[in-house]
PDB file of N, CA and C in Angstrom:
ATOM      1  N   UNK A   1     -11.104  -7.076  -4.790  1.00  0.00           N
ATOM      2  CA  UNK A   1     -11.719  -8.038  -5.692  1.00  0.00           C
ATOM      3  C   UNK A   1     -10.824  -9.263  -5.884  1.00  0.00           C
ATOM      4  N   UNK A   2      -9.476  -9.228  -5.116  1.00  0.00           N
ATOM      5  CA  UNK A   2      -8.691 -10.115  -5.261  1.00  0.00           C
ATOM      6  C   UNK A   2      -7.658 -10.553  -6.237  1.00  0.00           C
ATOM      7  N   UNK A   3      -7.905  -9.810  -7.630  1.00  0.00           N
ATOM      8  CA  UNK A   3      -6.659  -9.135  -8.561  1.00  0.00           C
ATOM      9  C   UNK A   3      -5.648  -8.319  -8.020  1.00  0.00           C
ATOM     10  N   UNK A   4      -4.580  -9.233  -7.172  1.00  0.00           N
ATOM     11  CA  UNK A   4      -3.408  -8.628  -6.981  1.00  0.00           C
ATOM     12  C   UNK A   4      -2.545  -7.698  -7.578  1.00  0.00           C
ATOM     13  N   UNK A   5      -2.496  -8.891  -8.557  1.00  0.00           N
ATOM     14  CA  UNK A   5      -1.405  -7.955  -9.729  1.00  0.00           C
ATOM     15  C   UNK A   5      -1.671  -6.582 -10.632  1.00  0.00           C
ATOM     16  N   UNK A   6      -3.442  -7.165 -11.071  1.00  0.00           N
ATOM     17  CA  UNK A   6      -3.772  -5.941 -11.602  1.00  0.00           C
ATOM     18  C   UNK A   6      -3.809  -4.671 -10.309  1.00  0.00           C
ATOM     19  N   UNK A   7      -4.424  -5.064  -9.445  1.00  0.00           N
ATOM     20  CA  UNK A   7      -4.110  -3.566  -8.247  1.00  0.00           C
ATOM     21  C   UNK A   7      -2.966  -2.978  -7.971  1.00  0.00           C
ATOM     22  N   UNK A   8      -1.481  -4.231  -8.162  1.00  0.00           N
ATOM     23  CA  UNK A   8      -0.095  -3.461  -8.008  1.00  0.00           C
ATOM     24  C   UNK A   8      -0.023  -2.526  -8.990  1.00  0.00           C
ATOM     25  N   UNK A   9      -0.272  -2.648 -10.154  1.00  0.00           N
ATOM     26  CA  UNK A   9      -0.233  -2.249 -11.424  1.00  0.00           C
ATOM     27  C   UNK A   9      -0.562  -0.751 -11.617  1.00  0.00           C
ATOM     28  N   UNK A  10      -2.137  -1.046 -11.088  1.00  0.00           N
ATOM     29  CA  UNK A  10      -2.876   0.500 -11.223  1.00  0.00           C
ATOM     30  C   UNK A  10      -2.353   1.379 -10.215  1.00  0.00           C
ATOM     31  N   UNK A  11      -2.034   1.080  -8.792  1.00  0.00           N
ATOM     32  CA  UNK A  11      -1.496   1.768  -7.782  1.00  0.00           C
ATOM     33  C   UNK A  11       0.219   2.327  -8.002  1.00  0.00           C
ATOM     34  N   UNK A  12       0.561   1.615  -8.510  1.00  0.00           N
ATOM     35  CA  UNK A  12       2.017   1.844  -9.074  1.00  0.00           C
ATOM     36  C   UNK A  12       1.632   3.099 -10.128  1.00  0.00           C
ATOM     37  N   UNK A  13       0.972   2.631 -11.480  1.00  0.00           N
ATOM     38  CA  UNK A  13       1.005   3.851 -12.166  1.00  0.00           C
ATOM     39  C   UNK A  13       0.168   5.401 -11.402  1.00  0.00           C
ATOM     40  N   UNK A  14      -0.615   5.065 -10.507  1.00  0.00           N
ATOM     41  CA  UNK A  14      -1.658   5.934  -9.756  1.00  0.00           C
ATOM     42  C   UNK A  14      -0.265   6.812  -8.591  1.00  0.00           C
ATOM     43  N   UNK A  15       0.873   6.349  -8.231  1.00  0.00           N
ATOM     44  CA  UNK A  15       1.872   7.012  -7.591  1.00  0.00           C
ATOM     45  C   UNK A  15       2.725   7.926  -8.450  1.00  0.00           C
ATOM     46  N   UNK A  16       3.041   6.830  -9.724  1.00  0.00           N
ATOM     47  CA  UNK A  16       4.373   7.601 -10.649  1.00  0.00           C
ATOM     48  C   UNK A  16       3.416   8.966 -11.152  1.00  0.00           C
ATOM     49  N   UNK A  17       1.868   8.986 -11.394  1.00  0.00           N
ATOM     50  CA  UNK A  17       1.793  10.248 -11.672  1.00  0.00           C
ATOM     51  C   UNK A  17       1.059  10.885 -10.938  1.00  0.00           C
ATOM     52  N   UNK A  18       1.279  10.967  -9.642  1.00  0.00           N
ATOM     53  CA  UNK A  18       0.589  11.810  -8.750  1.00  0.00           C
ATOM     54  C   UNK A  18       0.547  11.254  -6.946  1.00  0.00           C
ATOM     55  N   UNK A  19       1.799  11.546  -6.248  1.00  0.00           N
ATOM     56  CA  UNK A  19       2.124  10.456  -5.077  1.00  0.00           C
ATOM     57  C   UNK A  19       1.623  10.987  -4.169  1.00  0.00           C
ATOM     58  N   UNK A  20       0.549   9.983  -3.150  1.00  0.00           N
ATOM     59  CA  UNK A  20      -0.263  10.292  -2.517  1.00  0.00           C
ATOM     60  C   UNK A  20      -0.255   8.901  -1.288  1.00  0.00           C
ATOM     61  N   UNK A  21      -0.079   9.546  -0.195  1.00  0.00           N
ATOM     62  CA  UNK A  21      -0.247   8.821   1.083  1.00  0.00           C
ATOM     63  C   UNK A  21      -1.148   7.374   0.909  1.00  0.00           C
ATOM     64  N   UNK A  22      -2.294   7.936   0.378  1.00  0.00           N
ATOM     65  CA  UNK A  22      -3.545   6.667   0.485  1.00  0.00           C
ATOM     66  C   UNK A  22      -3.289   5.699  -0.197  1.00  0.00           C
ATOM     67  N   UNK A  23      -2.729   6.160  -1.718  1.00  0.00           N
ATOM     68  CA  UNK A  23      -2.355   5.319  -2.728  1.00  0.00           C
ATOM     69  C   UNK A  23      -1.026   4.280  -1.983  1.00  0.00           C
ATOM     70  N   UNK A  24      -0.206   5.049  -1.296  1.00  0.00           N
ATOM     71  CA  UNK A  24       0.754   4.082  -1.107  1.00  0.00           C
ATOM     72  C   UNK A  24       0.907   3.212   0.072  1.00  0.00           C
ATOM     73  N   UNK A  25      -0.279   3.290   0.802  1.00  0.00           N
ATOM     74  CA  UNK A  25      -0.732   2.897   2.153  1.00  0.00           C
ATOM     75  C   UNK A  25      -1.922   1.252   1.434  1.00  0.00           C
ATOM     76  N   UNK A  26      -2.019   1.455   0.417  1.00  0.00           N
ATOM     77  CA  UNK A  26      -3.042   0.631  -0.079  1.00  0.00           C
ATOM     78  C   UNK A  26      -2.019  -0.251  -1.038  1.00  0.00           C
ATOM     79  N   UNK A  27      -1.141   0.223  -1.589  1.00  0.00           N
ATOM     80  CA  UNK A  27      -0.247  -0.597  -2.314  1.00  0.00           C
ATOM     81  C   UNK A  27       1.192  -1.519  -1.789  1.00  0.00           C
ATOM     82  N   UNK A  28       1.087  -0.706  -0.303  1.00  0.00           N
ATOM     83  CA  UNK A  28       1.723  -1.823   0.844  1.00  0.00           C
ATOM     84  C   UNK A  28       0.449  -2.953   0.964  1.00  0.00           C
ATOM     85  N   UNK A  29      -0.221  -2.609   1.837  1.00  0.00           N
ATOM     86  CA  UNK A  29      -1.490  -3.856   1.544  1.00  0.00           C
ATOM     87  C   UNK A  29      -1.161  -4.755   0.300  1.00  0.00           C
ATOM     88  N   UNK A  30      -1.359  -4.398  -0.974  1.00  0.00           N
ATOM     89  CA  UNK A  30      -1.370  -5.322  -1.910  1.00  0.00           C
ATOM     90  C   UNK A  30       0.034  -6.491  -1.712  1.00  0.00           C
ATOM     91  N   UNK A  31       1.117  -5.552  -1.555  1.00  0.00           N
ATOM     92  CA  UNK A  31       2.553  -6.539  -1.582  1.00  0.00           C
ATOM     93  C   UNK A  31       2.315  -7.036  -0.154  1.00  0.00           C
ATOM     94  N   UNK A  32       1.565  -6.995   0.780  1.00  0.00           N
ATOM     95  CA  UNK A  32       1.794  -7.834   2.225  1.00  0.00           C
ATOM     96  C   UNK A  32       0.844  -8.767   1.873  1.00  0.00           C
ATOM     97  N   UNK A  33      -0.473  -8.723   1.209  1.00  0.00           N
ATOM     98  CA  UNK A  33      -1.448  -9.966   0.746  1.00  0.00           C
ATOM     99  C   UNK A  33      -0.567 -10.825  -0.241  1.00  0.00           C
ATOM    100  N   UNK A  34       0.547 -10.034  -1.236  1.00  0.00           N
ATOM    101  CA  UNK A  34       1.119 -11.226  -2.082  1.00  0.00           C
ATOM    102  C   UNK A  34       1.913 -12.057  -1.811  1.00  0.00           C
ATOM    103  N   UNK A  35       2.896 -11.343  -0.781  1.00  0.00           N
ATOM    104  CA  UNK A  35       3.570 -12.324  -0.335  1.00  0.00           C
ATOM    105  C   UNK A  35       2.701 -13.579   1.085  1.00  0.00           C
ATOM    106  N   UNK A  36       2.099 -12.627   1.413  1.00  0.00           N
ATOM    107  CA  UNK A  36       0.894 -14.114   1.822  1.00  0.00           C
ATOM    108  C   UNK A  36       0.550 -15.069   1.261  1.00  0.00           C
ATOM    109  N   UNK A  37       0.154 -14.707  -0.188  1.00  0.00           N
ATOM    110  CA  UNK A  37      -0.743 -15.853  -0.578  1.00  0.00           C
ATOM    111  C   UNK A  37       0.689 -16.845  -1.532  1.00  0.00           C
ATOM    112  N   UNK A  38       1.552 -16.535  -1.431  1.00  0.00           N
ATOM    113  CA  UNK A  38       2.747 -17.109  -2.274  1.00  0.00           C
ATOM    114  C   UNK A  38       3.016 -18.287  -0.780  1.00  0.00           C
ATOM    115  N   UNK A  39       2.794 -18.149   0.072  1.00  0.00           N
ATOM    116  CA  UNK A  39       2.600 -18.694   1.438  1.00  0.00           C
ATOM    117  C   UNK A  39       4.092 -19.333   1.548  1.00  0.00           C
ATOM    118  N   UNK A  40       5.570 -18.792   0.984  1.00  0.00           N
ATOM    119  CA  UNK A  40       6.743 -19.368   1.498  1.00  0.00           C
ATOM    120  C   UNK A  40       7.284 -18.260   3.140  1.00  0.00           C
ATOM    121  N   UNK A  41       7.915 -18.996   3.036  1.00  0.00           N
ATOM    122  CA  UNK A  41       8.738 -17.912   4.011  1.00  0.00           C
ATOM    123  C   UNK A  41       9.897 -16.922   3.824  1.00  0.00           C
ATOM    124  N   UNK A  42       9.667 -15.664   4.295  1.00  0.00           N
ATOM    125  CA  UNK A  42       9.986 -14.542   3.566  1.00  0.00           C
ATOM    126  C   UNK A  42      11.483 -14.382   4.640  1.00  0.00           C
ATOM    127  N   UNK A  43      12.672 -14.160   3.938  1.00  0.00           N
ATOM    128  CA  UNK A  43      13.769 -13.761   4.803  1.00  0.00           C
ATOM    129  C   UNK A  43      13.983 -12.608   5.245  1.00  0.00           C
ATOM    130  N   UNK A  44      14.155 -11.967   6.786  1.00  0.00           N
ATOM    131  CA  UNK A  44      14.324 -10.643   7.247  1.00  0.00           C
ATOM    132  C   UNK A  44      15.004  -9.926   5.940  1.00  0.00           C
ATOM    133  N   UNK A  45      14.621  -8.706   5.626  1.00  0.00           N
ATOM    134  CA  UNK A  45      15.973  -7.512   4.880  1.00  0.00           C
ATOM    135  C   UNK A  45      16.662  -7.874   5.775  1.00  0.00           C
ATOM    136  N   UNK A  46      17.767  -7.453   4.863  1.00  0.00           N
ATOM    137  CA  UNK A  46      19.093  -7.654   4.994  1.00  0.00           C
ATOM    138  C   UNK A  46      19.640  -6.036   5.579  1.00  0.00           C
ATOM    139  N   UNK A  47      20.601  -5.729   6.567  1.00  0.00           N
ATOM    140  CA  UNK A  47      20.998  -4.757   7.319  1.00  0.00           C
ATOM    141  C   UNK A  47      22.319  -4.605   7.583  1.00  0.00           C
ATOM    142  N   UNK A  48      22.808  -3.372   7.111  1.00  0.00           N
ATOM    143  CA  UNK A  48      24.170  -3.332   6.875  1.00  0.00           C
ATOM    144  C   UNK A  48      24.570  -1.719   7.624  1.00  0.00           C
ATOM    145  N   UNK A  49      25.209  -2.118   8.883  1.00  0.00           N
ATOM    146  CA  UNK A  49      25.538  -1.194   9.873  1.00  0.00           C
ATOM    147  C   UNK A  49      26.799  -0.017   8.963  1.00  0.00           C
ATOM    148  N   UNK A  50      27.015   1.359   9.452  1.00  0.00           N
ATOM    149  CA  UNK A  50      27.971   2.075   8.592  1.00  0.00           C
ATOM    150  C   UNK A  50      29.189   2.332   9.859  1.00  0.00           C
ATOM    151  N   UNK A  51      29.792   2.114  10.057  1.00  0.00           N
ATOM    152  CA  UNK A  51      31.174   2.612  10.871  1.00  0.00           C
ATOM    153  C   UNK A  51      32.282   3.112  10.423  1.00  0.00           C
ATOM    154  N   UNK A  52      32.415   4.048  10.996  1.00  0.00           N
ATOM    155  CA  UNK A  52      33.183   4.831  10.483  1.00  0.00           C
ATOM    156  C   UNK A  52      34.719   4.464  11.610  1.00  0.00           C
ATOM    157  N   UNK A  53      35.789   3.966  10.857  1.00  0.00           N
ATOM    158  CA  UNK A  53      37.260   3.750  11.361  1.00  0.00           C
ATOM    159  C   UNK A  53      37.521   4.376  12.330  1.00  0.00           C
ATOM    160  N   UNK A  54      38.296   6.032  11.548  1.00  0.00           N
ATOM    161  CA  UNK A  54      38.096   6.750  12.445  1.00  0.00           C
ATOM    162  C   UNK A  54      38.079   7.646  13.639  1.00  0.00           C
ATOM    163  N   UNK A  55      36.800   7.299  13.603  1.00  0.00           N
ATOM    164  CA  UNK A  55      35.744   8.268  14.750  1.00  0.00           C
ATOM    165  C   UNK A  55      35.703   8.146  15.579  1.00  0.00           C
ATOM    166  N   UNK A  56      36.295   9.033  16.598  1.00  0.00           N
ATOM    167  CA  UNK A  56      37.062   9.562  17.521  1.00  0.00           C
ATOM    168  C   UNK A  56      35.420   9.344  18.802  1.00  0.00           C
ATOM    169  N   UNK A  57      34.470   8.852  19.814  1.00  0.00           N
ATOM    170  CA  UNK A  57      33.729   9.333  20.649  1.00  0.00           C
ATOM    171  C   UNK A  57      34.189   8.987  22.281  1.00  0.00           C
ATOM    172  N   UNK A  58      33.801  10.118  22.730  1.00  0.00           N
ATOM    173  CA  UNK A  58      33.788   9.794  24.245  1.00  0.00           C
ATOM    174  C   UNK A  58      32.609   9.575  24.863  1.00  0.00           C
ATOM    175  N   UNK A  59      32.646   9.105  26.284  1.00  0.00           N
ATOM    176  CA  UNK A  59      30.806   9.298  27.322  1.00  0.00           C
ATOM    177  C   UNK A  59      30.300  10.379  26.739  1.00  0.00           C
ATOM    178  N   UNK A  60      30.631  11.490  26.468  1.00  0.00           N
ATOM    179  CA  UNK A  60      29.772  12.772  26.366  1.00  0.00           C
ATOM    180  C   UNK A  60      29.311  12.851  24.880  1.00  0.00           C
ATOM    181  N   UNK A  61      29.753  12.042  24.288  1.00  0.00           N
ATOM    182  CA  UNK A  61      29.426  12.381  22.588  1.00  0.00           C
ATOM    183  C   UNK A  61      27.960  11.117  22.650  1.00  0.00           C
ATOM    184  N   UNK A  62      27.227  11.685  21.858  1.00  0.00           N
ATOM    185  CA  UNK A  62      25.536  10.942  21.233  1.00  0.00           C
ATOM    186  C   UNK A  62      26.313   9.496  20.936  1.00  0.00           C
ATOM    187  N   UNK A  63      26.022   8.547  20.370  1.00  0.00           N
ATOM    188  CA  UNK A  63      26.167   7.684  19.795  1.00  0.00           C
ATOM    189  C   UNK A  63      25.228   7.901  18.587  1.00  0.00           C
ATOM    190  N   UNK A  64      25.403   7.708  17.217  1.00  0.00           N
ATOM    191  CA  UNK A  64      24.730   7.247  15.851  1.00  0.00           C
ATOM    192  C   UNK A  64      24.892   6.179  15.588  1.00  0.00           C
ATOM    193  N   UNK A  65      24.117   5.809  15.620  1.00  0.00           N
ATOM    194  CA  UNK A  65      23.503   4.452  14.661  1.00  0.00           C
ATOM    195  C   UNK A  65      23.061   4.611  13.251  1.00  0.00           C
ATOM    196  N   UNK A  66      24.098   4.579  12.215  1.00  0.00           N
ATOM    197  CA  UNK A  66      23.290   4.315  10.988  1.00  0.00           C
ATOM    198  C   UNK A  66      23.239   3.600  10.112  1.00  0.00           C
ATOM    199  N   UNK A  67      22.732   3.404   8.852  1.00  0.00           N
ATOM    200  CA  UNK A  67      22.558   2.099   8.132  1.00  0.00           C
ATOM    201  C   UNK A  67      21.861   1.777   6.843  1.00  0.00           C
ATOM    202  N   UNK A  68      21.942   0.921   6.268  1.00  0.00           N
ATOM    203  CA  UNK A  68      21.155   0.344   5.464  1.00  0.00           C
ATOM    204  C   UNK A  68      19.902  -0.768   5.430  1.00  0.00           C
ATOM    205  N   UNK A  69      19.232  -0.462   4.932  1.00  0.00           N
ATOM    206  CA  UNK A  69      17.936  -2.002   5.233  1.00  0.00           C
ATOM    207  C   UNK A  69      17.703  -2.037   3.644  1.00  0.00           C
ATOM    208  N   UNK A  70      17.777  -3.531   3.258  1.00  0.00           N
ATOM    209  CA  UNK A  70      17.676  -4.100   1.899  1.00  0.00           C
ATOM    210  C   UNK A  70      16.216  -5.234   1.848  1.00  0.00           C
ATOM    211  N   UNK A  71      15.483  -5.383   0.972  1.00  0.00           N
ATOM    212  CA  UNK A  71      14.641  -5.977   1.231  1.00  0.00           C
ATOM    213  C   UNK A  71      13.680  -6.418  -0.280  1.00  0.00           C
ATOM    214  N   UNK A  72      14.089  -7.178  -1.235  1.00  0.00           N
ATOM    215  CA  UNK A  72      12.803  -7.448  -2.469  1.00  0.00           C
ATOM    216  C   UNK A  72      12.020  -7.503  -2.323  1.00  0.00           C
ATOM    217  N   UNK A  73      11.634  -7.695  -0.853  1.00  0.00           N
ATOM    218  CA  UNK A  73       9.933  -7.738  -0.637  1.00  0.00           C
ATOM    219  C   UNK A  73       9.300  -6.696  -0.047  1.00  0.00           C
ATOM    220  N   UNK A  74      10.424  -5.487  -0.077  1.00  0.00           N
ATOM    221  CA  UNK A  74      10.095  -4.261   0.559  1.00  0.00           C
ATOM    222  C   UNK A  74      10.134  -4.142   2.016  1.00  0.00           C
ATOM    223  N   UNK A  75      11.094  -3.049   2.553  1.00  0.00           N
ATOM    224  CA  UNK A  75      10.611  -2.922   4.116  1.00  0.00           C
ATOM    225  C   UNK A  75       9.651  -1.621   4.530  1.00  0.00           C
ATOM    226  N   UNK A  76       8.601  -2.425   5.527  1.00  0.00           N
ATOM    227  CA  UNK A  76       7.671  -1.274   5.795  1.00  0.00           C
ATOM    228  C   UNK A  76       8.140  -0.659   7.196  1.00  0.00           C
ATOM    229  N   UNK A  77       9.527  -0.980   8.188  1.00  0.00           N
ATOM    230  CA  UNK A  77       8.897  -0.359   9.621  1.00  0.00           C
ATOM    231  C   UNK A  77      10.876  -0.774   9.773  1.00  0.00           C
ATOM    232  N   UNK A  78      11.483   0.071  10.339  1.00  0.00           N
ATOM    233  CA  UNK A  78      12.579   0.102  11.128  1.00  0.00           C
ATOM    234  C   UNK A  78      12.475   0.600  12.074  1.00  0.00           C
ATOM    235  N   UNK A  79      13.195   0.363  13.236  1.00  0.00           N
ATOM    236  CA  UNK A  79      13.249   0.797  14.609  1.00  0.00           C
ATOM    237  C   UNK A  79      14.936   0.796  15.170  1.00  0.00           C
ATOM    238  N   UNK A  80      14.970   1.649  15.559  1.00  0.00           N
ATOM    239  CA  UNK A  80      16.233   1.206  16.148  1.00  0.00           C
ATOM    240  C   UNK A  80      16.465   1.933  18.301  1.00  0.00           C
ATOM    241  N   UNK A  81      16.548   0.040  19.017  1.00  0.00           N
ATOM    242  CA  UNK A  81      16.059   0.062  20.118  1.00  0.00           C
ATOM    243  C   UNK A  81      14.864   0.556  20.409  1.00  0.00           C
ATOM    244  N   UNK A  82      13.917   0.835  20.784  1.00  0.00           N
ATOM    245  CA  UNK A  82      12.256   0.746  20.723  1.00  0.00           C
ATOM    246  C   UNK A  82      11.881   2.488  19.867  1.00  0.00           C
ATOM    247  N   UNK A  83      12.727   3.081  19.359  1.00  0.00           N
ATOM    248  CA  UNK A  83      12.216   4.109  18.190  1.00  0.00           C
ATOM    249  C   UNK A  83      12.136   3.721  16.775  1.00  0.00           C
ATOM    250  N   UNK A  84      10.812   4.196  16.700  1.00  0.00           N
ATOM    251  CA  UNK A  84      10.811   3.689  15.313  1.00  0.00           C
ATOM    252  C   UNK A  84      11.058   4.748  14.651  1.00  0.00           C
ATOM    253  N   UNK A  85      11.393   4.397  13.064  1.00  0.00           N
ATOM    254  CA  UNK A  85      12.320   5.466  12.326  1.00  0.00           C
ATOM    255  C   UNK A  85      10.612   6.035  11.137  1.00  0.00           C
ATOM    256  N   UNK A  86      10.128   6.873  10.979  1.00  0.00           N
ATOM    257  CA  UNK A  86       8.613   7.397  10.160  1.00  0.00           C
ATOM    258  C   UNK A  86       9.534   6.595   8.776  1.00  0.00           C
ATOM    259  N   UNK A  87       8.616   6.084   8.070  1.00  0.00           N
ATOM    260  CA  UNK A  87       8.399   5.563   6.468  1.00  0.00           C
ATOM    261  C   UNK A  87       7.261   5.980   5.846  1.00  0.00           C
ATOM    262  N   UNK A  88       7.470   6.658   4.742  1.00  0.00           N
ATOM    263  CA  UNK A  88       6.187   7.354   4.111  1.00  0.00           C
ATOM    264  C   UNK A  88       6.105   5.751   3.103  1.00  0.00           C
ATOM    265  N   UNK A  89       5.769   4.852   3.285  1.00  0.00           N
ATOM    266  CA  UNK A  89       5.607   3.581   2.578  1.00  0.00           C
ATOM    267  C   UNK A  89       6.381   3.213   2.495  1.00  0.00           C
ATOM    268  N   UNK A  90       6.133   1.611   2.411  1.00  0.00           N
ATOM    269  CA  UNK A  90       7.505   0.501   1.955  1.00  0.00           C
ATOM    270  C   UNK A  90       8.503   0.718   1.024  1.00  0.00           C
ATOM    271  N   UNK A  91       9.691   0.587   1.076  1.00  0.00           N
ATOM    272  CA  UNK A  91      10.348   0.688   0.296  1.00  0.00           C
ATOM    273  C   UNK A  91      11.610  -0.739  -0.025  1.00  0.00           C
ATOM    274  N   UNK A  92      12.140  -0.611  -0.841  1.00  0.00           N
ATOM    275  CA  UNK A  92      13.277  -1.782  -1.465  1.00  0.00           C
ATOM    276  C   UNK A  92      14.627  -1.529  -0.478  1.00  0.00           C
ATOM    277  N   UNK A  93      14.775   0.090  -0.747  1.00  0.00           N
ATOM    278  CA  UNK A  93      16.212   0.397  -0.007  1.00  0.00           C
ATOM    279  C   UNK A  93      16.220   1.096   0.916  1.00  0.00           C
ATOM    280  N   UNK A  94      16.531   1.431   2.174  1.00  0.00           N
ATOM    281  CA  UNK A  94      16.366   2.553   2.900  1.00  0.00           C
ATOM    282  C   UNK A  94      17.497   3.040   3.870  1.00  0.00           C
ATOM    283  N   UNK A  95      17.861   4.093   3.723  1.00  0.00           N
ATOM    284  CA  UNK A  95      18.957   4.402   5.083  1.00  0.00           C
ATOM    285  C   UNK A  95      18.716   5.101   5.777  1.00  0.00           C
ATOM    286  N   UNK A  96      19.361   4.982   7.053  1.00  0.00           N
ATOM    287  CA  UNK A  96      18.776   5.244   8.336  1.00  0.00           C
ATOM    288  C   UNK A  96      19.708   5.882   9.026  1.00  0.00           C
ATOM    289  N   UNK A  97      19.658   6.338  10.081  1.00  0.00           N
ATOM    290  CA  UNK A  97      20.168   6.918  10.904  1.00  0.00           C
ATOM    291  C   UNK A  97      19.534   7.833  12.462  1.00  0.00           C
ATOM    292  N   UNK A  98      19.997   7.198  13.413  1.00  0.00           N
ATOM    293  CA  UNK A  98      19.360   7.827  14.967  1.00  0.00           C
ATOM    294  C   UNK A  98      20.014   7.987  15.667  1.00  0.00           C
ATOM    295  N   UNK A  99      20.094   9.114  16.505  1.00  0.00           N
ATOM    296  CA  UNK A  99      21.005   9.663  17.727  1.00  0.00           C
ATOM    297  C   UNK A  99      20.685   8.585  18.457  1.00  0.00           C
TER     298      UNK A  99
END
């Protein structure tokens, strides 16, 4: 109906008491239409790699990749090199980590 705010509102309280896939699949929608219609340009989250001093690897050891993703406008999708990492909805903060 085009009441943004009131839909963040109801979907927000519709999670805190009872969290449900649909609800939060619909309340990404709402924050990707708002920052649309605010029509500035939105800066990547911010990404903050973890290394450890250290940590000893050779050829035979995995490599990890892990991390932080920061974002006020919420991040919906990380990948790291063409895997993407599952997000049960957008979130503000998220850490990560992939063999």
């Amino acid at each position: 109906m085009g009441n943004l705010n009131e839909a963040k509102k109801l979907l927000e309280m519709s999670l805190s008491q009872y969290p449900s896939s649909k609800a939060q699949f619909y309340l990404d929608r709402v924050r990707k239409d708002m920052i649309k219609k605010m029509g500035e340009d939105i800066a990547p989250p911010k990404l903050s790699l973890d290394f450890k001093q250290d940590e000893f690897t050779t050829n035979a050891d995995p490599v990890i990749i892990r991390g932080y993703a920061q974002d006020p406008n919420f991040v919906s999708a990380i990948a790291v090199g063409t895997t993407p990492s599952f997000l049960d909805g957008a979130q503000k903060d998220i850490r990560f980590e992939k063999s």
